[in-house]
C-alpha atoms as a PDB file:
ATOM      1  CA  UNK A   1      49.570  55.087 -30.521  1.00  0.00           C
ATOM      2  CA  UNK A   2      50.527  54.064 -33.848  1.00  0.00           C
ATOM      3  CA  UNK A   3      49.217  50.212 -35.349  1.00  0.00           C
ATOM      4  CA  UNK A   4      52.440  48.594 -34.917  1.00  0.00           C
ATOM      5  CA  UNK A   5      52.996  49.402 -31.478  1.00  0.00           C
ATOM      6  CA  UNK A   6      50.250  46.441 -31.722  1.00  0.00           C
ATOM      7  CA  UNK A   7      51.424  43.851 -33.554  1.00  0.00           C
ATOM      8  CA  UNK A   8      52.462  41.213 -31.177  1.00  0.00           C
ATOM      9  CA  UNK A   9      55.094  40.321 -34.183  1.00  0.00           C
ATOM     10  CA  UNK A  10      57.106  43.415 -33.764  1.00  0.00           C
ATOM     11  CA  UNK A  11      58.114  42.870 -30.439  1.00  0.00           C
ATOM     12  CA  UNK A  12      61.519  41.663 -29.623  1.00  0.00           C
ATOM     13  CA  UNK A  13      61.639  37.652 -28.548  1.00  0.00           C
ATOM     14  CA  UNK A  14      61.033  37.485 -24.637  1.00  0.00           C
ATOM     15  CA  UNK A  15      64.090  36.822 -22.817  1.00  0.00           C
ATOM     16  CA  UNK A  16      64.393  34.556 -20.146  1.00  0.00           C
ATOM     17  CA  UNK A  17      65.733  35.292 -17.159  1.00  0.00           C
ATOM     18  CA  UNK A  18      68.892  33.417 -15.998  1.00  0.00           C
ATOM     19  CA  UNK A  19      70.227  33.188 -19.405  1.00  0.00           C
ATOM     20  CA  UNK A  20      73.558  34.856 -20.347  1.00  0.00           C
ATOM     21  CA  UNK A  21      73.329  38.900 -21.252  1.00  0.00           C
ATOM     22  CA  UNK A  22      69.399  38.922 -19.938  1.00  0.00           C
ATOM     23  CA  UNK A  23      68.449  41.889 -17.646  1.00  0.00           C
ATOM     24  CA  UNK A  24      66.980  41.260 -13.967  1.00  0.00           C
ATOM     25  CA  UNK A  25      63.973  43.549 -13.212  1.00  0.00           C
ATOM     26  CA  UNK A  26      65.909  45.446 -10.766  1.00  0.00           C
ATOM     27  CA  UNK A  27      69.262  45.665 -13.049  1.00  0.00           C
ATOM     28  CA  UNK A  28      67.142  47.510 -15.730  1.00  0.00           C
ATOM     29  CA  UNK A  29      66.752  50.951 -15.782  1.00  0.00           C
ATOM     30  CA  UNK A  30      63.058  52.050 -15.593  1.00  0.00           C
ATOM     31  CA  UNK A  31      61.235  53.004 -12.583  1.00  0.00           C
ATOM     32  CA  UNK A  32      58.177  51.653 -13.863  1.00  0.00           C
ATOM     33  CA  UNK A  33      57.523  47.424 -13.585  1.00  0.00           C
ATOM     34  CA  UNK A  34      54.411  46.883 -15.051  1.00  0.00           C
ATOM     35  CA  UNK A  35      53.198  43.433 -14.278  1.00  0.00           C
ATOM     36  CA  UNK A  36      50.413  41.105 -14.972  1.00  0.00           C
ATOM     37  CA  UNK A  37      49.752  37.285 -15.245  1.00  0.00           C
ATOM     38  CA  UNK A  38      46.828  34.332 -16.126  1.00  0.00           C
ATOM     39  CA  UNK A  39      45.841  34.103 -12.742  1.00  0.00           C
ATOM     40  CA  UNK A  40      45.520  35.982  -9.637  1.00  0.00           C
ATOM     41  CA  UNK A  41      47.503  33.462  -7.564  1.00  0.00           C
ATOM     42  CA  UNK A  42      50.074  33.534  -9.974  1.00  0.00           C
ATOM     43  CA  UNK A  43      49.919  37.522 -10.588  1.00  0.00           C
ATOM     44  CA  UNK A  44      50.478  38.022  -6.258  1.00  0.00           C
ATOM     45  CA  UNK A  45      53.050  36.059  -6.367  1.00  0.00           C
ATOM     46  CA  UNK A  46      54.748  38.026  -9.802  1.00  0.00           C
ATOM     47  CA  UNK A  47      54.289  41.254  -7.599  1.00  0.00           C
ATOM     48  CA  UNK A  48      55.841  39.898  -4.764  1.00  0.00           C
ATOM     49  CA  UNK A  49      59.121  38.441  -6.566  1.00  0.00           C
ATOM     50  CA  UNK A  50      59.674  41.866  -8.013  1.00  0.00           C
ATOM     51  CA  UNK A  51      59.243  43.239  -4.449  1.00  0.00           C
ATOM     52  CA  UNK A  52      61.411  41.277  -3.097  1.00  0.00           C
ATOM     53  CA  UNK A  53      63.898  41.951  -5.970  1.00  0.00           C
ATOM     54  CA  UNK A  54      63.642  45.740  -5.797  1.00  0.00           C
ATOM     55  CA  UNK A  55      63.906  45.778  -2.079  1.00  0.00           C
ATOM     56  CA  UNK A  56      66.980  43.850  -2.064  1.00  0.00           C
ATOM     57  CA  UNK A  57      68.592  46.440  -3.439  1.00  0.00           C
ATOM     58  CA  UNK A  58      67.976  48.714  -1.354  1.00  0.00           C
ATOM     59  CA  UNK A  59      64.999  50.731  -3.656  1.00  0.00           C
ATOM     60  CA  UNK A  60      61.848  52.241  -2.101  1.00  0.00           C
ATOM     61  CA  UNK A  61      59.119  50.526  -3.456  1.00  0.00           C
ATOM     62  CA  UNK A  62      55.708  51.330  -4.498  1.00  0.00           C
ATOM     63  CA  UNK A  63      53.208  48.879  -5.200  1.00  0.00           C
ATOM     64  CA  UNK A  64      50.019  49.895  -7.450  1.00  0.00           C
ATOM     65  CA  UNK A  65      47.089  47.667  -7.449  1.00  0.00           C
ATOM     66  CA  UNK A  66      45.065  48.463 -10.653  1.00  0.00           C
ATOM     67  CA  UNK A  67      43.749  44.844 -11.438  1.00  0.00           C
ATOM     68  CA  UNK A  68      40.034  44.742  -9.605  1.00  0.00           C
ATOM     69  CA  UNK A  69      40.555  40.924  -8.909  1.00  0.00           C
ATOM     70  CA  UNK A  70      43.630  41.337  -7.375  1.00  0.00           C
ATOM     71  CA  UNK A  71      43.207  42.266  -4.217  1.00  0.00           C
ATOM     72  CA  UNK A  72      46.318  42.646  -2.697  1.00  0.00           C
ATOM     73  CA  UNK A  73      45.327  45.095   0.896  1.00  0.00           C
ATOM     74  CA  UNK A  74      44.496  41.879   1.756  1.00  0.00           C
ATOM     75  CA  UNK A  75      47.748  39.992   1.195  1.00  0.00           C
ATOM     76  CA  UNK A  76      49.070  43.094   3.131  1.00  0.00           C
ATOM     77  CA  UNK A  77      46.465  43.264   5.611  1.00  0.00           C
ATOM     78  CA  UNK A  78      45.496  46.714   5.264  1.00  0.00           C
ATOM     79  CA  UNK A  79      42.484  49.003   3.724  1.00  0.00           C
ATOM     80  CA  UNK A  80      40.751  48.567   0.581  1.00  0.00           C
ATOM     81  CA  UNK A  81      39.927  51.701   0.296  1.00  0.00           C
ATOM     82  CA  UNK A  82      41.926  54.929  -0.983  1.00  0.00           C
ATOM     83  CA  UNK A  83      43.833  54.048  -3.885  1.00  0.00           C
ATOM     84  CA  UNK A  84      44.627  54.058  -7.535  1.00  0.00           C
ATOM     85  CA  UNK A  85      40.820  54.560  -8.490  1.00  0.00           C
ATOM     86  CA  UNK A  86      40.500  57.180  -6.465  1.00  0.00           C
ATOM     87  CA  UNK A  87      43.964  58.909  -7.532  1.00  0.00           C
ATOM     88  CA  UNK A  88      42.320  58.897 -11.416  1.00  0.00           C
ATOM     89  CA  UNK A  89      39.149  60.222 -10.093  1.00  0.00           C
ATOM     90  CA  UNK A  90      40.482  63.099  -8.120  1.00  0.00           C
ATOM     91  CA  UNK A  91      43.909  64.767  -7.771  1.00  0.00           C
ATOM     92  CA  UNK A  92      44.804  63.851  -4.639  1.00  0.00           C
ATOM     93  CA  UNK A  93      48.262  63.353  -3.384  1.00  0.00           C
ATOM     94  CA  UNK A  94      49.833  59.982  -3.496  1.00  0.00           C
ATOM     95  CA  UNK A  95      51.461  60.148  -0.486  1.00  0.00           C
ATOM     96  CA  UNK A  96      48.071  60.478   1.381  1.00  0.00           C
ATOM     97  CA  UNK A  97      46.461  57.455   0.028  1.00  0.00           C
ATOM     98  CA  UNK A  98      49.269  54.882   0.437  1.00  0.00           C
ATOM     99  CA  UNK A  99      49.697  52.592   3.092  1.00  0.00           C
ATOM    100  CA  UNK A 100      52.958  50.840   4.708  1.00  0.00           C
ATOM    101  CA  UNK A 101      52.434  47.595   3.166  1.00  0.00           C
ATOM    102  CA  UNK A 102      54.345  45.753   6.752  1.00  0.00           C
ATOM    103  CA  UNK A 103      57.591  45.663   5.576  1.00  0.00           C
ATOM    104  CA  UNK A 104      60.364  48.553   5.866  1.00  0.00           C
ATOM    105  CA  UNK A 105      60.886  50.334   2.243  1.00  0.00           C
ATOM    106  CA  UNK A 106      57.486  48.836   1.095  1.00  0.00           C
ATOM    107  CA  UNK A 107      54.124  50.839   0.277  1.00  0.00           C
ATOM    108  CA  UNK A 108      50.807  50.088  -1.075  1.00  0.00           C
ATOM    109  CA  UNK A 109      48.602  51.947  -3.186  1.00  0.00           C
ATOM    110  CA  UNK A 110      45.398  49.412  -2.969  1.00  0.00           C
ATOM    111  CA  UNK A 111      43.137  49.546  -5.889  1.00  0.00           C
ATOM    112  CA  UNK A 112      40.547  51.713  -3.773  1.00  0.00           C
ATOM    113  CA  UNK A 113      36.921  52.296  -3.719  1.00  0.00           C
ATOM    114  CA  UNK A 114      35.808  54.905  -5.881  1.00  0.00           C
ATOM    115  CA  UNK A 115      32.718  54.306  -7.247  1.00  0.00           C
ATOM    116  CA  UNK A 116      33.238  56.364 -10.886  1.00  0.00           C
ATOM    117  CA  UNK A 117      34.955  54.884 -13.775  1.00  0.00           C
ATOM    118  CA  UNK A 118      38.693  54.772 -14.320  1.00  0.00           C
ATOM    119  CA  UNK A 119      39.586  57.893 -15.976  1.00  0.00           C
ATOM    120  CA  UNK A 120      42.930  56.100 -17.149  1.00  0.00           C
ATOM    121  CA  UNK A 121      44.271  59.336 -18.849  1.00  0.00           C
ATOM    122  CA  UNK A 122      44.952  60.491 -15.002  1.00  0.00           C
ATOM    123  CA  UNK A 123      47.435  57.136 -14.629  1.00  0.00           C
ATOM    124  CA  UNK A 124      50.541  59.181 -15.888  1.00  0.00           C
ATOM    125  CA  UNK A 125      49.780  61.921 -13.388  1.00  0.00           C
ATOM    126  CA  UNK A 126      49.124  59.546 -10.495  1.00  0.00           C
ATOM    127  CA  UNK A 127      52.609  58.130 -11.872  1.00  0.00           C
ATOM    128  CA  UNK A 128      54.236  61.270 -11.757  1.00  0.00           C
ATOM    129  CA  UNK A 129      53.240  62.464  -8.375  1.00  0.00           C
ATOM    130  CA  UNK A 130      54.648  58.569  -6.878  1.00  0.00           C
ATOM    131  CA  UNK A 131      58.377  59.316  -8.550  1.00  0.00           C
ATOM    132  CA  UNK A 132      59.095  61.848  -6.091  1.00  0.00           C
ATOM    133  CA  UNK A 133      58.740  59.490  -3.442  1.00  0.00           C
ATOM    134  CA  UNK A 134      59.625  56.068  -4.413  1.00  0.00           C
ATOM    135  CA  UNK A 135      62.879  54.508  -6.128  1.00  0.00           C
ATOM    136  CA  UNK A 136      60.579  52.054  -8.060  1.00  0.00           C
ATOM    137  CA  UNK A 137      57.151  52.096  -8.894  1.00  0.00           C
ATOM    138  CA  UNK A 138      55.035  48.141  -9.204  1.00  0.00           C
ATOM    139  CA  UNK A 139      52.047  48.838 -11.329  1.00  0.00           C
ATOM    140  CA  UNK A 140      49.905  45.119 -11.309  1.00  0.00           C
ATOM    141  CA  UNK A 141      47.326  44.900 -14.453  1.00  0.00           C
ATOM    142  CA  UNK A 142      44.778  42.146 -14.941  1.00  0.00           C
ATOM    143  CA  UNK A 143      45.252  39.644 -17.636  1.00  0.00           C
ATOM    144  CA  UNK A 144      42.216  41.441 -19.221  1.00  0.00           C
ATOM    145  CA  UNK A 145      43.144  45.068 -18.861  1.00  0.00           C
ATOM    146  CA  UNK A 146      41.853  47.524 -21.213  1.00  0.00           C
ATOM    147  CA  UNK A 147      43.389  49.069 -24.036  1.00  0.00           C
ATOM    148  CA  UNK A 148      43.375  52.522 -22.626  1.00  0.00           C
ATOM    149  CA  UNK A 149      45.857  51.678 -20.206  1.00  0.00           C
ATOM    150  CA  UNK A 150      48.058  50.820 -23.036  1.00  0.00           C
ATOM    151  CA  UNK A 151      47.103  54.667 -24.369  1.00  0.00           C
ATOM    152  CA  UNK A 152      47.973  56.008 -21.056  1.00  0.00           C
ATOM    153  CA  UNK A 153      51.498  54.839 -20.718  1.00  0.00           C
ATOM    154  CA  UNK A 154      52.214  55.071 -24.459  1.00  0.00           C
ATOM    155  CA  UNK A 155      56.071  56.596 -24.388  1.00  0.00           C
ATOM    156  CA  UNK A 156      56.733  56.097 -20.502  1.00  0.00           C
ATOM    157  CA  UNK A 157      59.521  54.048 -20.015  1.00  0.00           C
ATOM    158  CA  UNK A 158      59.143  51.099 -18.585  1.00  0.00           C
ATOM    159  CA  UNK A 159      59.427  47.182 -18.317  1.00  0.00           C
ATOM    160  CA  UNK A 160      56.483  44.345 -18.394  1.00  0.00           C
ATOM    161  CA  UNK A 161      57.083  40.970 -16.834  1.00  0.00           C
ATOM    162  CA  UNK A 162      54.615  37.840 -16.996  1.00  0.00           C
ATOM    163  CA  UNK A 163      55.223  34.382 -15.091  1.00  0.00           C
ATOM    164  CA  UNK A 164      57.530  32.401 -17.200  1.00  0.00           C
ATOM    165  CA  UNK A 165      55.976  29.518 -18.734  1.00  0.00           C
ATOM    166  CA  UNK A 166      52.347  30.485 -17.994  1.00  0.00           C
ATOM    167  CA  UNK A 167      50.427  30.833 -20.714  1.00  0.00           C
ATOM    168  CA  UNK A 168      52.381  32.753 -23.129  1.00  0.00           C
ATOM    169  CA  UNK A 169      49.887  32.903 -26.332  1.00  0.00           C
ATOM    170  CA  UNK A 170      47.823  35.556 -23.105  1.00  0.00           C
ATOM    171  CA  UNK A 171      51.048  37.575 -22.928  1.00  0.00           C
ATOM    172  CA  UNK A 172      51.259  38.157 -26.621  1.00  0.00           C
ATOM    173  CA  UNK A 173      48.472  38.065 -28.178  1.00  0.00           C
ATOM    174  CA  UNK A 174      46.459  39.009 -25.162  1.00  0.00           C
ATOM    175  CA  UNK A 175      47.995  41.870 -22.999  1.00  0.00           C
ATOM    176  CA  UNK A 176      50.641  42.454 -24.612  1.00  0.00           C
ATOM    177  CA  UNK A 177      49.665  42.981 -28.026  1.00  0.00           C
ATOM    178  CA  UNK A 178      46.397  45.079 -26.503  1.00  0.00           C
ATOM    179  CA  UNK A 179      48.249  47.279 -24.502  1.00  0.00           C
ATOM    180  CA  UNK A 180      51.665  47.804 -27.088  1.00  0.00           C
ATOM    181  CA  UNK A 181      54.115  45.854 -24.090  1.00  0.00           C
ATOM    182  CA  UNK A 182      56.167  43.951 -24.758  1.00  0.00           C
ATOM    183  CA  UNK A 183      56.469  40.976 -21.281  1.00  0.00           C
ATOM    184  CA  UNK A 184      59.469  39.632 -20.338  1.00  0.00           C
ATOM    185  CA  UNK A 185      59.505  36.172 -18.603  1.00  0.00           C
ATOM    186  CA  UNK A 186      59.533  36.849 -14.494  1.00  0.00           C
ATOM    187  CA  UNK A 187      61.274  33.351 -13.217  1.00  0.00           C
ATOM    188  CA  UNK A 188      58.659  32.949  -9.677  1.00  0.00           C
ATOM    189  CA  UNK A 189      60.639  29.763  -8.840  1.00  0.00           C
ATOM    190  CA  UNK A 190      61.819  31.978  -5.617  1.00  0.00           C
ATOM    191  CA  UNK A 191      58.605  33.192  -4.362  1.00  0.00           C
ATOM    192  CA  UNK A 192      56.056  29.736  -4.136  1.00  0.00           C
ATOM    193  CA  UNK A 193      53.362  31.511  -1.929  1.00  0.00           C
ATOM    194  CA  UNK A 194      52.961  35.552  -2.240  1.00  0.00           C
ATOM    195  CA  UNK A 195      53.273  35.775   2.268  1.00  0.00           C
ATOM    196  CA  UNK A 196      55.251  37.981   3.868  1.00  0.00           C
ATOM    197  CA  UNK A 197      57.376  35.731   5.486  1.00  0.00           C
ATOM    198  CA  UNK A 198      58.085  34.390   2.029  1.00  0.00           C
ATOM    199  CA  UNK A 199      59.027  38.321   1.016  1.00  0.00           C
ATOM    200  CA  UNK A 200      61.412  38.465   4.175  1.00  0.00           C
ATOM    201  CA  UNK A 201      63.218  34.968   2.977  1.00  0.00           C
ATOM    202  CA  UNK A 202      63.475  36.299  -0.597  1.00  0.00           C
ATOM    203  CA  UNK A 203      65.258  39.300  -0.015  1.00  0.00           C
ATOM    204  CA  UNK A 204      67.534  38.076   2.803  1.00  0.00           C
ATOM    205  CA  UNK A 205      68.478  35.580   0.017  1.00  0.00           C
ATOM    206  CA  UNK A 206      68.978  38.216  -2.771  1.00  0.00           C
ATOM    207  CA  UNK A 207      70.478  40.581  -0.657  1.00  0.00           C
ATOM    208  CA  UNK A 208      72.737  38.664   1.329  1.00  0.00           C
ATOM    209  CA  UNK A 209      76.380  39.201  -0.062  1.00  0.00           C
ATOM    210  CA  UNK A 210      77.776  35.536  -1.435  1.00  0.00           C
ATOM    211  CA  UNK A 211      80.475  33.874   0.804  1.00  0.00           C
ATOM    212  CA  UNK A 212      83.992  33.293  -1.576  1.00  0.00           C
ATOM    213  CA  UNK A 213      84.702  29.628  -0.861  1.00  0.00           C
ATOM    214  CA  UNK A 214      88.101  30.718   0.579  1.00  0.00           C
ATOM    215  CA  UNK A 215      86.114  33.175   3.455  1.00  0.00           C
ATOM    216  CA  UNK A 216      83.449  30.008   3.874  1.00  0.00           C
ATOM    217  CA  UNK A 217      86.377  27.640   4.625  1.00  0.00           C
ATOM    218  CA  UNK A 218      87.887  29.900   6.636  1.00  0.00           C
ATOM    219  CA  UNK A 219      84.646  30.661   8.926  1.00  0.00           C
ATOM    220  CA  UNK A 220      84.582  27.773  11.214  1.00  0.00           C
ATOM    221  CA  UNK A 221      88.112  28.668  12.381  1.00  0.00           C
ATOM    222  CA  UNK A 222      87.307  32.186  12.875  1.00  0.00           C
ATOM    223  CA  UNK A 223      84.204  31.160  15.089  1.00  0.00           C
ATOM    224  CA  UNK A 224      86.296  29.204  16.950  1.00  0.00           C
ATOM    225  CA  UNK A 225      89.071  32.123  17.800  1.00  0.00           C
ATOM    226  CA  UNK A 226      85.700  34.377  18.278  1.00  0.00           C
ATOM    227  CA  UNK A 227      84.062  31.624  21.116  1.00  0.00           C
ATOM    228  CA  UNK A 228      87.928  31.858  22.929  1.00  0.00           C
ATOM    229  CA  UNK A 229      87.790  35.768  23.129  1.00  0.00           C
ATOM    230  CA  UNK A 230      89.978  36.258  20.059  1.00  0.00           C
ATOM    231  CA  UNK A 231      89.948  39.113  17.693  1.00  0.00           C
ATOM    232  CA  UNK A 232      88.523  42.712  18.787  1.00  0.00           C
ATOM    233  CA  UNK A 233      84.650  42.545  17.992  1.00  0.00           C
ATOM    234  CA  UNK A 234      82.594  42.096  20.704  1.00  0.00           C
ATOM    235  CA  UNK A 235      80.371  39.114  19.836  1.00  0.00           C
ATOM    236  CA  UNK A 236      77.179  39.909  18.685  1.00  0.00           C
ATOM    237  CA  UNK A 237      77.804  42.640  16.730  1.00  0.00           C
ATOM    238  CA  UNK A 238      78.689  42.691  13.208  1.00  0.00           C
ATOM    239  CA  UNK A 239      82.526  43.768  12.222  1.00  0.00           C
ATOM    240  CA  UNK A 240      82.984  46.806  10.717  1.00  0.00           C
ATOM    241  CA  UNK A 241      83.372  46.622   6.776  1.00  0.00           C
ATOM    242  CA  UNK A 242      85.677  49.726   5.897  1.00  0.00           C
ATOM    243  CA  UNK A 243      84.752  51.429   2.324  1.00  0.00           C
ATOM    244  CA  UNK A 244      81.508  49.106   2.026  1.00  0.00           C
ATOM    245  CA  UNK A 245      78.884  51.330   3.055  1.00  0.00           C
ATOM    246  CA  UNK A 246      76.378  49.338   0.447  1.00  0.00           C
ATOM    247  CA  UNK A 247      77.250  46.230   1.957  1.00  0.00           C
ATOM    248  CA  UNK A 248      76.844  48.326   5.659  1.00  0.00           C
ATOM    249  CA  UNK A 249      73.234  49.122   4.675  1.00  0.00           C
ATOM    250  CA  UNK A 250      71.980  45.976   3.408  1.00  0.00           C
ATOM    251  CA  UNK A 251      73.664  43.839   6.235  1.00  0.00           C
ATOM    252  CA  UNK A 252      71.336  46.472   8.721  1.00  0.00           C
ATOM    253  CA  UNK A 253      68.196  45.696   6.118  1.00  0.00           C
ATOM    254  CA  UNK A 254      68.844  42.123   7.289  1.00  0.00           C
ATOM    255  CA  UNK A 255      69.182  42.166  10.535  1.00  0.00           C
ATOM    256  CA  UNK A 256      65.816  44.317  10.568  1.00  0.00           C
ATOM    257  CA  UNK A 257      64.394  41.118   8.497  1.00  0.00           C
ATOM    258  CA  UNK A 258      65.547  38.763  10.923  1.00  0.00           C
ATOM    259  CA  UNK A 259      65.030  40.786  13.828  1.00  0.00           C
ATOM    260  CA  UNK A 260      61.061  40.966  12.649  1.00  0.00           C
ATOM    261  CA  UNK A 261      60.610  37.202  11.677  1.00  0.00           C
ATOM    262  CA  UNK A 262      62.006  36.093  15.255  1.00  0.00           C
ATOM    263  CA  UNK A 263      59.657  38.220  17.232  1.00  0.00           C
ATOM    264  CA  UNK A 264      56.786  36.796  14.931  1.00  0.00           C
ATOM    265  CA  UNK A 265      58.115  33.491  15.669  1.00  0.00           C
ATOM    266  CA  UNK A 266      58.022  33.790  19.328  1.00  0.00           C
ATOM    267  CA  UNK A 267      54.304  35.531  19.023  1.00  0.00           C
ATOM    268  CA  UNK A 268      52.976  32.521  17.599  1.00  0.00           C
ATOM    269  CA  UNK A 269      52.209  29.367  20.008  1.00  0.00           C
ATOM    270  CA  UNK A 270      54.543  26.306  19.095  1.00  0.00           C
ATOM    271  CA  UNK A 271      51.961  23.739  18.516  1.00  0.00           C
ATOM    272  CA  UNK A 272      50.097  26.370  16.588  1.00  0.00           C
ATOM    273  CA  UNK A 273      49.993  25.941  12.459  1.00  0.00           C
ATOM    274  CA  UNK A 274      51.260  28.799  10.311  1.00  0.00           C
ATOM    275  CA  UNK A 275      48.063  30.323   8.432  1.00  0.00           C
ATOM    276  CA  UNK A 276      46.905  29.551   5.267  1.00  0.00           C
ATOM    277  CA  UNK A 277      47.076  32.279   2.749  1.00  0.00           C
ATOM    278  CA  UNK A 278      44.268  34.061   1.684  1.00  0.00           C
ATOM    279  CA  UNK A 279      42.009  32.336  -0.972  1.00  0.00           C
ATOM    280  CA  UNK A 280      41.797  34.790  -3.940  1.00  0.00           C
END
């Protein structure tokens, strides 16, 4: 990897999401999210807004968890063990070692157990053997990572993201400039706590297709004729949308969603309190 590949100076100015002709993580192009932030709090809740964002559209989604402090089988609730250390230390299929991360289209790799060191050369085979599986790949780095990893995905296309607003002098000077990526700002204003009730909300709000004022107007009347038996759609079930089988396939994501959160809902007792995430 050439010097200026380095220099925090040669990278383009980081663009800020929301602003006019600025690319969303899941309008870019690359399969490959590569992720980090300050703090571990702040990182889970990075990986989970790109989730969300990915899953929205519809993508398959792999989630890699190469930062040791991260810890995210436990956000997940599911086993440390088997994962990306011990895909670098042996070539073992991807597909055996990740786990269904509680959420349909959504699978973790945890960061695993393997007790010899990183062999971070192996990442772009590990890499290669996910793309065959999974429409985007999440891989989640430590503020701190090492250089190597840097080496290891020198000329794989890709995108980095960092919080917006935290810490920036970390991003360039610090990660980015160590590992040649250049971060984007990732706005987490959606995603407060990194839960999985939070993920559901966040894609039913990204995904859900945005009412034109004249339909929104119009709904209350069109309940009303629905309540009095007009119309020919049973109620209950959603109208048929002719030559909008996108729209068909995310409206079914939902329901799945919202199908999900209400049988959580009823599992917990009413007076009970909703759990407080995990301490990192």
């Amino acid at each position: 990897m050439e010097d200026a590949v380095h220099d925090p100076d040669s990278f383009p100015a980081p663009e800020r999401l929301g602003a006019p002709g600025v690319r969303q993580p899941e309008a870019t192009g690359a399969w490959l999210h590569v992720v980090s932030g300050p703090t571990v709090p702040t990182l889970s809740r990075a990986v989970f807004e790109l989730a969300a964002r990915f899953l929205a559209r519809g993508d398959r989604v792999l989630v890699l968890d190469a930062a040791p402090r991260l810890r995210l089988h436990e956000r997940f609730d599911r086993e440390a063990r088997w994962g990306v250390l011990d895909s670098l230390a042996q070539p073992l299929p991807v597909l055996g070692l990740v786990q269904d991360a509680g959420r349909l289209g959504l699978y973790l790799l945890a960061h695993g157990s393997s007790a010899e060191p990183a062999d971070w050369s192996q990442l772009p085979r590990v890499l290669d053997d996910a793309r065959a599986h999974f429409g985007r790949a999440i891989l989640a780095l430590d503020a701190d990572a090492p250089e190597v990893i840097g080496h290891a995905l020198a000329g794989v296309h890709l995108e980095g993201w960092w919080p917006q607003g935290a810490r920036e002098a970390r991003r360039t000077a610090g990660i980015g400039g160590r590992l040649g990526i250049p971060f984007s700002d990732l706005d987490l204003d959606g995603m407060l706590t990194p839960r999985l009730e939070t993920l559901d909300a966040r894609v039913w709000a990204l995904a859900a297709p945005p009412v034109p004022a004249a339909e929104a107007e119009a709904a209350p009347a069109a309940e009303v004729a629905a309540e009095a038996g007009a119309g020919g759609t049973p109620a209950g079930e959603p109208a048929e949308l002719e030559g909008e089988p996108d729209v068909r396939e995310r409206l079914r994501f939902l329901l799945w969603t919202r199908r999900n959160a209400s049988e959580g809902e009823k599992a917990v007792p009413a007076a009970a309190a909703p759990d407080e995430p995990r301490s990192s």
